[in-house]
Protein backbone atom coordinates (compact mmCIF):
# COMPACT_ATOMS: atom_id res chain seq x y z
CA UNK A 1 -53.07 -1.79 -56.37
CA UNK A 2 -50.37 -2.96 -59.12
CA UNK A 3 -46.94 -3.17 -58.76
CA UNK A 4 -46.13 -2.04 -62.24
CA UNK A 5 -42.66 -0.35 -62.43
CA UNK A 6 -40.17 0.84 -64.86
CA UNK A 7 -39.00 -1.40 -68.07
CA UNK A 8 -42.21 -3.97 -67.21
CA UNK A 9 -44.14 -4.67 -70.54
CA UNK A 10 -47.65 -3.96 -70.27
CA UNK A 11 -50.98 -3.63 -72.56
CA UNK A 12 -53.58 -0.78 -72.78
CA UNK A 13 -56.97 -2.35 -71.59
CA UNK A 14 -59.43 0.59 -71.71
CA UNK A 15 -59.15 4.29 -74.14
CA UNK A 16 -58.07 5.34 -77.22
CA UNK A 17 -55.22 3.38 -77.77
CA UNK A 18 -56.61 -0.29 -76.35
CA UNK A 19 -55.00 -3.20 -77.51
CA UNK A 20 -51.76 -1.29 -78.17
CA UNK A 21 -48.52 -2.48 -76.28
CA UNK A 22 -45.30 -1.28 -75.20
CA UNK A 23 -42.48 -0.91 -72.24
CA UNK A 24 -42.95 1.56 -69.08
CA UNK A 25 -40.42 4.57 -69.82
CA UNK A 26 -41.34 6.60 -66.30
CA UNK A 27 -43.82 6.11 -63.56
CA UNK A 28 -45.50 9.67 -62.02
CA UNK A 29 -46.09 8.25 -58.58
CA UNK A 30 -48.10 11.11 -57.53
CA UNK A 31 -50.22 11.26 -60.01
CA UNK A 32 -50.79 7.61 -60.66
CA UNK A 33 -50.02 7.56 -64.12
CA UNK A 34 -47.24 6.60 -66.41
CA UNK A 35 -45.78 6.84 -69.67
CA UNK A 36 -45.61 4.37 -71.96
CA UNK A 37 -42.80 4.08 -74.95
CA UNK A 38 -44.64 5.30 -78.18
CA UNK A 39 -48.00 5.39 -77.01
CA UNK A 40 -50.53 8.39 -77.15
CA UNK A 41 -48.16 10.57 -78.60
CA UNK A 42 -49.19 14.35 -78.72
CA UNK A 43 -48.01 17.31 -80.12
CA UNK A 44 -47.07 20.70 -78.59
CA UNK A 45 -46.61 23.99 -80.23
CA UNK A 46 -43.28 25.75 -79.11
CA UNK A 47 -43.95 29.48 -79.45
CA UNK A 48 -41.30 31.26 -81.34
CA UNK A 49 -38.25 32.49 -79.15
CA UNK A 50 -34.89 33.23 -78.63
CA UNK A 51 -33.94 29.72 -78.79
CA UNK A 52 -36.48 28.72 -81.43
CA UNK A 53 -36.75 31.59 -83.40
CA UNK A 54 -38.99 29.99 -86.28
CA UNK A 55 -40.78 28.04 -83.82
CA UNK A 56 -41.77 24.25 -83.75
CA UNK A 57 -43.72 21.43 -82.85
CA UNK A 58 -42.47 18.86 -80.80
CA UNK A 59 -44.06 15.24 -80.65
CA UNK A 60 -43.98 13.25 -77.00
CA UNK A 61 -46.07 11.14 -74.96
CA UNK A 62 -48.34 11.95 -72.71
CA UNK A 63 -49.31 9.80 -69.34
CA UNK A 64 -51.80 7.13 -69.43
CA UNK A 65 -53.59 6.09 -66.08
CA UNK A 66 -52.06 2.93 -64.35
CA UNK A 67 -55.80 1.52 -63.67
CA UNK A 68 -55.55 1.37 -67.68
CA UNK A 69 -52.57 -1.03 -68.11
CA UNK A 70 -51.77 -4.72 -67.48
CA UNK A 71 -48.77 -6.56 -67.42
CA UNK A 72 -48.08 -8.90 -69.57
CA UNK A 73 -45.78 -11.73 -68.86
């Protein structure tokens, strides 16, 4: 297995967003995944509420499988 960890650069080899590069922001040990800094960026719709009483969507990344990343040097 790879020893990628937190703040190591790395590369997307295989998916949507192959080729595209960027810095480890959290690693989800369990899981085996990890999220990358600006990569595959979704968006969720926040129901309206008491906080958000008009509602919203907010944009953040999702977790991309760590047998889908390589380090670069």
């Amino acid at each position: 297995m790879k020893k990628l960890k937190k703040g190591d650069k790395v590369i997307i080899i295989y998916g949507n967003h192959k080729g595209k590069s960027g810095v480890i922001k959290k690693i989800l040990s369990k899981k085996n995944k990890s999220i990358i800094d600006g990569i595959n960026i979704i968006k969720k719709h926040i129901k309206p509420g008491i906080k958000n009483p008009k509602g919203k969507i907010l944009e953040k990344e999702a977790p991309i499988h760590m047998s889908n990343l390589k380090k670069i040097k």
